[in-house]
PDB file of N, CA and C in Angstrom:
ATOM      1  N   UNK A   1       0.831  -1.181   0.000  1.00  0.00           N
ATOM      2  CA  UNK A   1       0.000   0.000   0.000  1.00  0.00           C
ATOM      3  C   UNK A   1       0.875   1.244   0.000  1.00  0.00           C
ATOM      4  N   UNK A   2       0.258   2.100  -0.469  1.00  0.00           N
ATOM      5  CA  UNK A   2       0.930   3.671  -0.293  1.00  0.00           C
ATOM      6  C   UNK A   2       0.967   4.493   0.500  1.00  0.00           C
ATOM      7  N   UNK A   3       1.982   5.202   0.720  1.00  0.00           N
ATOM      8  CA  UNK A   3       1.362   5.954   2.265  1.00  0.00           C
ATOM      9  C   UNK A   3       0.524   6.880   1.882  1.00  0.00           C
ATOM     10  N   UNK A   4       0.001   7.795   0.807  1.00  0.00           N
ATOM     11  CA  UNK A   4      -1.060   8.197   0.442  1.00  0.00           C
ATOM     12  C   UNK A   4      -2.523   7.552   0.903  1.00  0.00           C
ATOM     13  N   UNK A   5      -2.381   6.362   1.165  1.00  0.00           N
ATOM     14  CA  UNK A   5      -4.066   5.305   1.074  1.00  0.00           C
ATOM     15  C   UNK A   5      -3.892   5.618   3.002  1.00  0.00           C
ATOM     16  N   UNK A   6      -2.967   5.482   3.260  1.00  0.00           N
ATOM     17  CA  UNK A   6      -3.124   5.440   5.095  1.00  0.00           C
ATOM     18  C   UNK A   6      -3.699   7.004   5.625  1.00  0.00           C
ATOM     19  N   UNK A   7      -3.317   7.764   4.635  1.00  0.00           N
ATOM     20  CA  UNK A   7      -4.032   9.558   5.135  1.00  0.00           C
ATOM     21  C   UNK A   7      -5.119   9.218   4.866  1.00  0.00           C
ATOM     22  N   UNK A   8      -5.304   8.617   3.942  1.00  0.00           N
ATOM     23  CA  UNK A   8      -6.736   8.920   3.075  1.00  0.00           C
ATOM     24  C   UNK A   8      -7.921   8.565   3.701  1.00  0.00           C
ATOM     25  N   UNK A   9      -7.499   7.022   3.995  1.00  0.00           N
ATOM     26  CA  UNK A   9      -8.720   6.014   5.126  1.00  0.00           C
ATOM     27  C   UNK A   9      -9.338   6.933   6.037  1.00  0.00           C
ATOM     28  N   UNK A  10      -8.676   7.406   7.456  1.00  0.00           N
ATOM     29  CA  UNK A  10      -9.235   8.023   8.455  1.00  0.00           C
ATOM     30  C   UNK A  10     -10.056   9.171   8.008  1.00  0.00           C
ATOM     31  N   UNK A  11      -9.208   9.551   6.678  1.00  0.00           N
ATOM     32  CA  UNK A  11      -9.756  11.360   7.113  1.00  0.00           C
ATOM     33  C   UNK A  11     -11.667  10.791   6.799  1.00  0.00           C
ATOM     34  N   UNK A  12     -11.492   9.989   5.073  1.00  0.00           N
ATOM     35  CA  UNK A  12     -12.782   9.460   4.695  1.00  0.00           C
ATOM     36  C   UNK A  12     -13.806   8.860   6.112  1.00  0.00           C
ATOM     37  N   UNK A  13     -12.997   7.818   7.043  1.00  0.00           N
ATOM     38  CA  UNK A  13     -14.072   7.678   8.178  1.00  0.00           C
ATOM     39  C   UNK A  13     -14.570   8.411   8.886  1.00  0.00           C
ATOM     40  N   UNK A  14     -13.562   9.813   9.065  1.00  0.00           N
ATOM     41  CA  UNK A  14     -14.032  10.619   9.468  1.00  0.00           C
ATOM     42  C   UNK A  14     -15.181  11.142   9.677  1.00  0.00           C
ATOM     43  N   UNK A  15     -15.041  11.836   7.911  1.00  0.00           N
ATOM     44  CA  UNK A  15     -15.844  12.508   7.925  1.00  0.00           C
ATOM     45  C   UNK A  15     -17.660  12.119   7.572  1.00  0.00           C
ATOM     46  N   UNK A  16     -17.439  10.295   7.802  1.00  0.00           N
ATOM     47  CA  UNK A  16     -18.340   9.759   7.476  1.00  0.00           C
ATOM     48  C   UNK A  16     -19.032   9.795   8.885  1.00  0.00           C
ATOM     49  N   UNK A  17     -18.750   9.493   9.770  1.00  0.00           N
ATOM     50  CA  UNK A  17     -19.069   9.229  11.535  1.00  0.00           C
ATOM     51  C   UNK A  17     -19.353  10.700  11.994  1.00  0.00           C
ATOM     52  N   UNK A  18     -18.457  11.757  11.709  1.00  0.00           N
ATOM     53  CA  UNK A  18     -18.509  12.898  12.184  1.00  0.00           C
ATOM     54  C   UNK A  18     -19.894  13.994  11.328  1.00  0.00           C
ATOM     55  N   UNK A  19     -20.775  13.593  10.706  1.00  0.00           N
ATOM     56  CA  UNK A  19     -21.729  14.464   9.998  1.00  0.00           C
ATOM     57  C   UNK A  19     -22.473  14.989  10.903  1.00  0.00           C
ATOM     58  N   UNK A  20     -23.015  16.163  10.794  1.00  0.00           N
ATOM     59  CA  UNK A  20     -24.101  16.435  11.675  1.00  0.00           C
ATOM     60  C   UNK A  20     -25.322  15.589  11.593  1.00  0.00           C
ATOM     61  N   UNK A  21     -26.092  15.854  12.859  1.00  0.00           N
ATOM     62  CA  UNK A  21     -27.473  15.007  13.038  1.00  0.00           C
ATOM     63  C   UNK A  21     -28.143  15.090  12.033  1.00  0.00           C
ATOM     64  N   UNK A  22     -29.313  14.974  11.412  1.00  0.00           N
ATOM     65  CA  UNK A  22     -30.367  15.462  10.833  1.00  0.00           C
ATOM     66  C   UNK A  22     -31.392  16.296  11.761  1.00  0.00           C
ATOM     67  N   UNK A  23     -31.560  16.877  12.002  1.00  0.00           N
ATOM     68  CA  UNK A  23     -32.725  17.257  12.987  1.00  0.00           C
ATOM     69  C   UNK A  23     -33.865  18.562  12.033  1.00  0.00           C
ATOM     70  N   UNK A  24     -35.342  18.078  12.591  1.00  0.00           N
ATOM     71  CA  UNK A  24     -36.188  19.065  12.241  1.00  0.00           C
ATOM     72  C   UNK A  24     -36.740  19.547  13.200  1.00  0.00           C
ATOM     73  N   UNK A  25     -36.466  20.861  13.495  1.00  0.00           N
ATOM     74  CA  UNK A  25     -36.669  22.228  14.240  1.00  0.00           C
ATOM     75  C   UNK A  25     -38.314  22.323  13.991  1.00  0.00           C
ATOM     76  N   UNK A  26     -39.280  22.820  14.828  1.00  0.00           N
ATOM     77  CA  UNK A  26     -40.085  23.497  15.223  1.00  0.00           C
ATOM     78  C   UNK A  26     -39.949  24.641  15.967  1.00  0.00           C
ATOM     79  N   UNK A  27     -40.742  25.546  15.649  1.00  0.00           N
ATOM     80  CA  UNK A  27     -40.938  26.876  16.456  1.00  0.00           C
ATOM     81  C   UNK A  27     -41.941  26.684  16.893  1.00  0.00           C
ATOM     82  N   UNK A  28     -42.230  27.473  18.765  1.00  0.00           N
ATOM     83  CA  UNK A  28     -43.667  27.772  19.196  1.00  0.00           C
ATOM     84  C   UNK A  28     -43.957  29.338  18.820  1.00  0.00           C
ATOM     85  N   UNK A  29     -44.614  29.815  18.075  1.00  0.00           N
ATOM     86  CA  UNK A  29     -45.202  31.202  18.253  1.00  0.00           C
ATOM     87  C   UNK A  29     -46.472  31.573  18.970  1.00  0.00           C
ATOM     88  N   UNK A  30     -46.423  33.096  19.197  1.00  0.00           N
ATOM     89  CA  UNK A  30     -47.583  33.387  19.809  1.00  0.00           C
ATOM     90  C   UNK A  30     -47.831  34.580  19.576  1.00  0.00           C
ATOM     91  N   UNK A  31     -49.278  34.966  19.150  1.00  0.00           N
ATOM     92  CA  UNK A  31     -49.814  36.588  18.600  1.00  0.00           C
ATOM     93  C   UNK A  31     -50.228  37.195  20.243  1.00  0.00           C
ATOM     94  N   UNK A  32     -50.497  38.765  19.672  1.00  0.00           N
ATOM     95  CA  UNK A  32     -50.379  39.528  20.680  1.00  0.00           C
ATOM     96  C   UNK A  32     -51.954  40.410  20.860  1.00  0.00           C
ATOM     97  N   UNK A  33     -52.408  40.752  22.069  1.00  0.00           N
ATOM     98  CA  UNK A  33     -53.152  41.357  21.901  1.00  0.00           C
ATOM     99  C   UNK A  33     -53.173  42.746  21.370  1.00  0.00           C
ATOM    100  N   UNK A  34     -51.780  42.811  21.242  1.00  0.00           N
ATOM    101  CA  UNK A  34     -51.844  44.314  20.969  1.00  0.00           C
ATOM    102  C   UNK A  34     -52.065  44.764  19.301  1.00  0.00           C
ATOM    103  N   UNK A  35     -51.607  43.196  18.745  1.00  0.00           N
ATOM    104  CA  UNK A  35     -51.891  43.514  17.176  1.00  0.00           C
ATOM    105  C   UNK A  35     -51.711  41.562  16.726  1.00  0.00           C
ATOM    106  N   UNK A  36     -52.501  41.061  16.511  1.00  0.00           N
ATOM    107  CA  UNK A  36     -53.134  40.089  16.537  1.00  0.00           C
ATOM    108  C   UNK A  36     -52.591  39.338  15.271  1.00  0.00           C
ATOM    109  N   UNK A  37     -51.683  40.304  14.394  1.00  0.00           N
ATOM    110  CA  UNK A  37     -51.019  39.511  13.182  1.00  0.00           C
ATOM    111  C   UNK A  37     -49.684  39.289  13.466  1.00  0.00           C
ATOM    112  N   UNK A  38     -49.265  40.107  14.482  1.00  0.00           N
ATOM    113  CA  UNK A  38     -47.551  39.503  14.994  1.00  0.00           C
ATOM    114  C   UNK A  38     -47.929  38.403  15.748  1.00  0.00           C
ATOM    115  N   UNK A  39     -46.606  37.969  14.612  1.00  0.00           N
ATOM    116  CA  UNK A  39     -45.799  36.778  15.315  1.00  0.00           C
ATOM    117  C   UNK A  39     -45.000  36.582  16.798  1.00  0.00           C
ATOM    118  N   UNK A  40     -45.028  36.307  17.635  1.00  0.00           N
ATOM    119  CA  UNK A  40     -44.008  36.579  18.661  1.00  0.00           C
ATOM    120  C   UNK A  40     -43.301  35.254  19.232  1.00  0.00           C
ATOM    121  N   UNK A  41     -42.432  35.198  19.106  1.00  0.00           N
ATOM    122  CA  UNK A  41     -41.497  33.777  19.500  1.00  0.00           C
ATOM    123  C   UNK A  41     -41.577  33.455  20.460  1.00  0.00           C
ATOM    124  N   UNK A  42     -42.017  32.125  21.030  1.00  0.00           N
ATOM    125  CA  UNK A  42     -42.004  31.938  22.549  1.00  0.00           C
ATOM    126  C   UNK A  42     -40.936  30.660  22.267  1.00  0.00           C
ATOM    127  N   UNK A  43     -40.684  29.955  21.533  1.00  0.00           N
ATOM    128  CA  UNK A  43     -39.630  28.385  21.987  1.00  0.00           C
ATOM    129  C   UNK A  43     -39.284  28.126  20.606  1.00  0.00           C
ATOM    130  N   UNK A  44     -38.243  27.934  20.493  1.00  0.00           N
ATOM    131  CA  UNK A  44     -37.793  26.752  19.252  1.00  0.00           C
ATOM    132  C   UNK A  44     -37.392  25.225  20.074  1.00  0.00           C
ATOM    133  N   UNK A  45     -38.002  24.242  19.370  1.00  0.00           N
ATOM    134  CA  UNK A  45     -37.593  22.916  19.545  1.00  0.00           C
ATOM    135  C   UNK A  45     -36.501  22.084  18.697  1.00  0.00           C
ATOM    136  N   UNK A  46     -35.627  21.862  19.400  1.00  0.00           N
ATOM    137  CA  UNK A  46     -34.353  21.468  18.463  1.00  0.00           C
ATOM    138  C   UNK A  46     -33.478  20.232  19.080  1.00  0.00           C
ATOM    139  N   UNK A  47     -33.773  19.598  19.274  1.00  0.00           N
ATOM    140  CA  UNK A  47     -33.290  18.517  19.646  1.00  0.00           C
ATOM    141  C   UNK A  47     -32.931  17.519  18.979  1.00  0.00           C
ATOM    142  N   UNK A  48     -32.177  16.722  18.651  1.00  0.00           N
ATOM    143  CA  UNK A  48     -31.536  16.227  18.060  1.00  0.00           C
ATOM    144  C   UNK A  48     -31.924  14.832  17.484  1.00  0.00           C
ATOM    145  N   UNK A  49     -33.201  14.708  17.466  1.00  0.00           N
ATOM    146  CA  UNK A  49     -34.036  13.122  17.314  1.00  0.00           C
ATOM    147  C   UNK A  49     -34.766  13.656  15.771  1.00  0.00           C
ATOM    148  N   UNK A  50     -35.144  12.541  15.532  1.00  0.00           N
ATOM    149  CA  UNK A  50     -35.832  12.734  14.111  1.00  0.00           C
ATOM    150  C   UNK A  50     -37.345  12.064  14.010  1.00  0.00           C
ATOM    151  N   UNK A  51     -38.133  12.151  12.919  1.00  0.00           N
ATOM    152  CA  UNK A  51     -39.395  11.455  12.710  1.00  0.00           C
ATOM    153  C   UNK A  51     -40.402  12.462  13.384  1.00  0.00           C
ATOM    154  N   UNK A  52     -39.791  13.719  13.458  1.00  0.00           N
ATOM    155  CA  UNK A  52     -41.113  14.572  13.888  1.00  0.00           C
ATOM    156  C   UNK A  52     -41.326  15.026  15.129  1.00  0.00           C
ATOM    157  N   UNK A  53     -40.113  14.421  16.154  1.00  0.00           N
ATOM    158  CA  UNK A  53     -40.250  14.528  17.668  1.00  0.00           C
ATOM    159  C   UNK A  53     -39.985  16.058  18.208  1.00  0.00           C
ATOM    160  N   UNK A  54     -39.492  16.837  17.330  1.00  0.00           N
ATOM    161  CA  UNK A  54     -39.799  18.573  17.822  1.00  0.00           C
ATOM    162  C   UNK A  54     -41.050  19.054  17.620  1.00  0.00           C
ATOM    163  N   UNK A  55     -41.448  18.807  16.314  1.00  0.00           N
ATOM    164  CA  UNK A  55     -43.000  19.260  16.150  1.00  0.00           C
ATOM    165  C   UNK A  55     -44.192  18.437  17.076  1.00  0.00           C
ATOM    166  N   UNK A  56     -43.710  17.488  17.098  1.00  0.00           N
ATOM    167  CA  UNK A  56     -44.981  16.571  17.911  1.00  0.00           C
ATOM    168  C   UNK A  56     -44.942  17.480  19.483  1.00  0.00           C
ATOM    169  N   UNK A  57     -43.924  17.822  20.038  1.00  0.00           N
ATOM    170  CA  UNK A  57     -43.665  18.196  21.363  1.00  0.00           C
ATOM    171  C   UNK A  57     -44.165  20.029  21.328  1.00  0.00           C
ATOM    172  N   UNK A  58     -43.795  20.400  20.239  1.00  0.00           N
ATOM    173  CA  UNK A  58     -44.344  21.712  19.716  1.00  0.00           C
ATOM    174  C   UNK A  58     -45.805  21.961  20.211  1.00  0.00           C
ATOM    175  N   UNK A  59     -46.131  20.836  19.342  1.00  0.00           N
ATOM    176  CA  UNK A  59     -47.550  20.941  19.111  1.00  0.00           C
ATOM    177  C   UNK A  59     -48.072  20.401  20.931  1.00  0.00           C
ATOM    178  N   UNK A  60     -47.523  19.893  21.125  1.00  0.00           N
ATOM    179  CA  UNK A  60     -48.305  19.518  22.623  1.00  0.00           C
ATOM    180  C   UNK A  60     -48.158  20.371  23.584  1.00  0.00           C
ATOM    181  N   UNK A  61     -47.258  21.480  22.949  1.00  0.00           N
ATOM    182  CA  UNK A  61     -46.519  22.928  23.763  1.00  0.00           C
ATOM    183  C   UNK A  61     -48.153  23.676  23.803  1.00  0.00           C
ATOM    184  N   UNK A  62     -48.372  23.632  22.680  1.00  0.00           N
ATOM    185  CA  UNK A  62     -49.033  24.539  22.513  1.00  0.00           C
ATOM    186  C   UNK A  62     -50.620  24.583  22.337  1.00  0.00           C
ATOM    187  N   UNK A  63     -50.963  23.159  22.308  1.00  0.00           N
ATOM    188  CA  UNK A  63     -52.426  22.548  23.044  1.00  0.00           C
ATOM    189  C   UNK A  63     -52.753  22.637  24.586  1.00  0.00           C
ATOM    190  N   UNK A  64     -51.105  22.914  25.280  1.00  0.00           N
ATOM    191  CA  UNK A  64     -51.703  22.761  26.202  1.00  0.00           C
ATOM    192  C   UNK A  64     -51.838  24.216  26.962  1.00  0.00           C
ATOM    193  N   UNK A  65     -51.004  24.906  26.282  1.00  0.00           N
ATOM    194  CA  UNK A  65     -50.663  26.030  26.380  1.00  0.00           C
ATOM    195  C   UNK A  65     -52.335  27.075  25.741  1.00  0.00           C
ATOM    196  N   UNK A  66     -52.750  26.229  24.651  1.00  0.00           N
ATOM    197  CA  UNK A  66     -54.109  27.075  24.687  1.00  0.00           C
ATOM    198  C   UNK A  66     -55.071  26.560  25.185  1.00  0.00           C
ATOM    199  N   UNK A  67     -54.879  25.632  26.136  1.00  0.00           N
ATOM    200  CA  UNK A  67     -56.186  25.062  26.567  1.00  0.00           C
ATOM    201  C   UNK A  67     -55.704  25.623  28.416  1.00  0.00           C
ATOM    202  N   UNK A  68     -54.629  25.912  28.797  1.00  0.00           N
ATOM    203  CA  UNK A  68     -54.314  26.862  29.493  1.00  0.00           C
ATOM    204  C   UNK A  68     -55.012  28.268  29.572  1.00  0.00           C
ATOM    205  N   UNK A  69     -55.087  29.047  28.540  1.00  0.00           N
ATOM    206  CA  UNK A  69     -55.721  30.648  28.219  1.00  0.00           C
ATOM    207  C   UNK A  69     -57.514  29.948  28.256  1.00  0.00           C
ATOM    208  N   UNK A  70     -57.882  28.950  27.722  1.00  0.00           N
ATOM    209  CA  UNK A  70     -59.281  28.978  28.452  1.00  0.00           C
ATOM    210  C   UNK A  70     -59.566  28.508  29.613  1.00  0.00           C
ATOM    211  N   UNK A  71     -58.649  28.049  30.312  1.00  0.00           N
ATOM    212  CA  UNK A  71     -59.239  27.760  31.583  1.00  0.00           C
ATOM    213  C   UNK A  71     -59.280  28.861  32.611  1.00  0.00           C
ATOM    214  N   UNK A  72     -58.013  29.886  31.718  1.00  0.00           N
ATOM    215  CA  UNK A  72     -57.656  31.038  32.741  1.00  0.00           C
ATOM    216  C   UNK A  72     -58.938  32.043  32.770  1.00  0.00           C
ATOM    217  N   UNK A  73     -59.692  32.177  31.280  1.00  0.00           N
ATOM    218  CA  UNK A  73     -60.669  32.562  31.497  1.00  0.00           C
ATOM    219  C   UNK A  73     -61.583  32.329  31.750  1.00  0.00           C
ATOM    220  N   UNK A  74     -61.837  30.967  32.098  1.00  0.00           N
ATOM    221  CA  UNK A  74     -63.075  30.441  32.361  1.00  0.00           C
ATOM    222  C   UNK A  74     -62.801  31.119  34.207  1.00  0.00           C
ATOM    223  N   UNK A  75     -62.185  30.466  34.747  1.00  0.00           N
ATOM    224  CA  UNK A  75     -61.947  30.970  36.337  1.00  0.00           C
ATOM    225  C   UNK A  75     -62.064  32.423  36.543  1.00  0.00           C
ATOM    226  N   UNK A  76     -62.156  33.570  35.567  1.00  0.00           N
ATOM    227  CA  UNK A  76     -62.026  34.996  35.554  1.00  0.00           C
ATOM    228  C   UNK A  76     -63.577  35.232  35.329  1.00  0.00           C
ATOM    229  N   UNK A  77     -64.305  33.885  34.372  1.00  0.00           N
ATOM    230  CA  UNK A  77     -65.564  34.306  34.652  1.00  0.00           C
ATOM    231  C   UNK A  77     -65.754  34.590  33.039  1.00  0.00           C
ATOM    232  N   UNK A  78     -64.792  34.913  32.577  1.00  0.00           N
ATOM    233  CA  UNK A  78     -64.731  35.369  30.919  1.00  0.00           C
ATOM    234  C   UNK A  78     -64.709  34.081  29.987  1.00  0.00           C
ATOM    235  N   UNK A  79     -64.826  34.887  28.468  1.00  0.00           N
ATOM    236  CA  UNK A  79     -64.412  34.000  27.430  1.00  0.00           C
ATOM    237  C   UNK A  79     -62.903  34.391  26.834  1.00  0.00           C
ATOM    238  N   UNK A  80     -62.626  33.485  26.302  1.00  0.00           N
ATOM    239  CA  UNK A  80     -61.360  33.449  26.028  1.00  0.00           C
ATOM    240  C   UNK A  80     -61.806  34.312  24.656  1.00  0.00           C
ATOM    241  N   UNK A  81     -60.422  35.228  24.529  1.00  0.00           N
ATOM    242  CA  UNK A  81     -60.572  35.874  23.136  1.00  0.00           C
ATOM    243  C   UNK A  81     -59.782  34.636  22.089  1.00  0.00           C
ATOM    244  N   UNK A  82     -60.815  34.130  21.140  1.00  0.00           N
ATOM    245  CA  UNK A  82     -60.396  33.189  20.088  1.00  0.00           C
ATOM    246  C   UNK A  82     -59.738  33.479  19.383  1.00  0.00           C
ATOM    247  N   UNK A  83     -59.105  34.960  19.188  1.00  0.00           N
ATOM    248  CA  UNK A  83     -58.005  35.285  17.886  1.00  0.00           C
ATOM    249  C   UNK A  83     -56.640  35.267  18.513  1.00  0.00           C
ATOM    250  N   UNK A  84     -56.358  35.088  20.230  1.00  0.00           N
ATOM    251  CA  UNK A  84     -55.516  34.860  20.483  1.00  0.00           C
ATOM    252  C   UNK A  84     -54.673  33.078  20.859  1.00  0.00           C
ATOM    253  N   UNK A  85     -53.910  32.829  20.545  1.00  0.00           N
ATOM    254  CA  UNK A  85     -53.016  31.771  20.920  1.00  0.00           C
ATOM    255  C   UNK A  85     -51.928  31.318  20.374  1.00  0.00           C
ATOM    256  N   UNK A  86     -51.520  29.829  21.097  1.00  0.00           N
ATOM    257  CA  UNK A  86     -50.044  29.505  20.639  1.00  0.00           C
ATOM    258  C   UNK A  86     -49.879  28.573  19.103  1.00  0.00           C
ATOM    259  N   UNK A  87     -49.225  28.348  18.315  1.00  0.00           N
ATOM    260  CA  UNK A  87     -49.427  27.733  17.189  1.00  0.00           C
ATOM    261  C   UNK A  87     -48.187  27.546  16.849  1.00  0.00           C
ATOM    262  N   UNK A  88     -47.691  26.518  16.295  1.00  0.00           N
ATOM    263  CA  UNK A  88     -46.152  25.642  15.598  1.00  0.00           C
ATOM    264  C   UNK A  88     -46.261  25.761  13.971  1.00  0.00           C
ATOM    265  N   UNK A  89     -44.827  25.323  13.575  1.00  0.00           N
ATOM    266  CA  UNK A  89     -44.555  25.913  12.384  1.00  0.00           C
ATOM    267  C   UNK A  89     -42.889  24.727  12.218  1.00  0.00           C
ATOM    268  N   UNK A  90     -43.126  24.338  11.380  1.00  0.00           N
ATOM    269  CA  UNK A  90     -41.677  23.172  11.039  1.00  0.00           C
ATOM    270  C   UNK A  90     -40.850  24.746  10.855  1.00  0.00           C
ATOM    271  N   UNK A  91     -39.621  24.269  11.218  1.00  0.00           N
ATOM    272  CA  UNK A  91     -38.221  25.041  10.918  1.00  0.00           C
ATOM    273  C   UNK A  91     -37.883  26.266  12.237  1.00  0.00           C
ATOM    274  N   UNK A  92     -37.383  26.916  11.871  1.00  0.00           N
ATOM    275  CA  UNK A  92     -36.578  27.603  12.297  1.00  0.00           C
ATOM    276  C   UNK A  92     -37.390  29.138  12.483  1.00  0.00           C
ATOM    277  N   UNK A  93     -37.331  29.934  13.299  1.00  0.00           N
ATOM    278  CA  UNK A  93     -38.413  31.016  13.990  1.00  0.00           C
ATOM    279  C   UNK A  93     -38.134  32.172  12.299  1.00  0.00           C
ATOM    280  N   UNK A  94     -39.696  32.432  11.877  1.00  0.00           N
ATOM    281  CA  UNK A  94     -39.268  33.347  10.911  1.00  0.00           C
ATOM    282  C   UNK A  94     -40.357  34.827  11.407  1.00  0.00           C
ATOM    283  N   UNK A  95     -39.625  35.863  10.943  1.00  0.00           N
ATOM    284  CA  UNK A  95     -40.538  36.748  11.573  1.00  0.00           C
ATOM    285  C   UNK A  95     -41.941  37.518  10.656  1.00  0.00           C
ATOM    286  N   UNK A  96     -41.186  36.779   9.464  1.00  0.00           N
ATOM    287  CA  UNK A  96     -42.995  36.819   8.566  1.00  0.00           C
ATOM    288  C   UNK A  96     -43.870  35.877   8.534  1.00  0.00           C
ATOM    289  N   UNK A  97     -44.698  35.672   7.981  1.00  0.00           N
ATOM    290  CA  UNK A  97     -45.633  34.268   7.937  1.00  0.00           C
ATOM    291  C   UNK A  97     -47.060  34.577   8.473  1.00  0.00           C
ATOM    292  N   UNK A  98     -48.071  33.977   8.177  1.00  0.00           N
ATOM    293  CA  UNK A  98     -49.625  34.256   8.630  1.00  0.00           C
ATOM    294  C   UNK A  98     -49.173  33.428   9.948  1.00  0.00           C
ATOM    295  N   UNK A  99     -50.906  34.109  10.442  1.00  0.00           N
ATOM    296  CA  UNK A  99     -51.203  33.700  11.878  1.00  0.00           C
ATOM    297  C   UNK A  99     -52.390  33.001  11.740  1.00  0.00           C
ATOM    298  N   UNK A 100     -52.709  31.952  12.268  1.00  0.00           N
ATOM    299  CA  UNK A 100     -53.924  31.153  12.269  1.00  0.00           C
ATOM    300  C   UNK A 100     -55.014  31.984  12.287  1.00  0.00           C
ATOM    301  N   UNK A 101     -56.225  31.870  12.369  1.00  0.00           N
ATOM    302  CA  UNK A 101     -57.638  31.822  13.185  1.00  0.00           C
ATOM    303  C   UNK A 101     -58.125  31.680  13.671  1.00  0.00           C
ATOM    304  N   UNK A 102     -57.779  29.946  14.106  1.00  0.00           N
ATOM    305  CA  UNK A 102     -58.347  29.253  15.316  1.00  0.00           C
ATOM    306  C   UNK A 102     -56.528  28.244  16.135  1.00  0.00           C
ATOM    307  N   UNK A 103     -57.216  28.131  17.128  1.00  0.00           N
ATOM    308  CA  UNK A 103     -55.727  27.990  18.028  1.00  0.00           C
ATOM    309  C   UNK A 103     -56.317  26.170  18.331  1.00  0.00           C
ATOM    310  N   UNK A 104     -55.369  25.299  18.353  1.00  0.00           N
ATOM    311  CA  UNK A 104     -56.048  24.113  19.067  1.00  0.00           C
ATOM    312  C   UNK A 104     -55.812  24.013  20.595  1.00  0.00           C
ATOM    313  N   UNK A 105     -56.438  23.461  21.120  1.00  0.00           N
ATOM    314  CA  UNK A 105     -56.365  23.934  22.541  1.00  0.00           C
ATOM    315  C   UNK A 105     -56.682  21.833  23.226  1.00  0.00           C
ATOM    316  N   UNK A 106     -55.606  21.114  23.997  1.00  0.00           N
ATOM    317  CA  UNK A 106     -55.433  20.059  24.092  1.00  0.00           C
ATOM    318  C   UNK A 106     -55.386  19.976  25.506  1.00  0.00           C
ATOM    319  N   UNK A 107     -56.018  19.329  26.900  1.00  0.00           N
ATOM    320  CA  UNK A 107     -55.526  18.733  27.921  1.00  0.00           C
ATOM    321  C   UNK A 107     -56.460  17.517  27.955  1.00  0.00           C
ATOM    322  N   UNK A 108     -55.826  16.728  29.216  1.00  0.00           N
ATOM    323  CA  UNK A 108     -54.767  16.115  28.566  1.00  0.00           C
ATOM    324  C   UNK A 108     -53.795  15.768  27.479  1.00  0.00           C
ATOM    325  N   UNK A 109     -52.928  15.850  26.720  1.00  0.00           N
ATOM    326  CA  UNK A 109     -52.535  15.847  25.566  1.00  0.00           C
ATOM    327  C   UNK A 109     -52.990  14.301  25.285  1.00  0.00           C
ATOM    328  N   UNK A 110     -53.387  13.511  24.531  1.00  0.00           N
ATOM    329  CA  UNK A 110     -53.413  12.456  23.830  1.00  0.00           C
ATOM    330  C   UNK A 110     -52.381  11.979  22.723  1.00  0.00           C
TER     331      UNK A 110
END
């Protein structure tokens, strides 16, 4: 063999073992009462697992998180204002993008 082939091996295993994860990012956002089309960042999920496990956790962020705002108003005696809540989005926090209409709102999460 050559001593050329002995550099060559490692660096190639290298950089085969050493790749980054794959991971898919979710964002939690949340609109405001003060203007109901901003976006406002509350969490990115980034963890390093795959098959959906940021968004799935996203999303349970934020079922429970709006089923939170009606209970708060139910105990106040009120209704919950429906144009407000939390809502997920695959990737990475962007500061344009629509805002829902309706919020899902989850407890227990299932």
């Amino acid at each position: 063999m050559r001593v050329g082939t002995f550099a060559t091996l490692p660096a190639i295993w290298l950089a085969a073992c050493s790749g980054p994860a794959e991971q898919e990012t979710a964002t939690l956002y949340r609109n405001s009462p003060m203007s109901y089309s901003t976006r406002v960042h509350w969490s990115t999920f980034d963890a390093v697992d795959r098959d959906g496990f940021n968004l799935s956790n996203c999303l349970m962020a934020a079922g429970l998180l709006n089923a939170n705002l009606n209970a708060a108003a139910k105990a106040e005696g009120l209704q919950r204002d429906e144009r407000l809540g939390f809502w997920c989005e695959p990737g990475n926090y962007a500061e344009h993008g629509e805002v829902p209409y309706s919020f899902s709102a989850q407890f227990p999460w299932k």
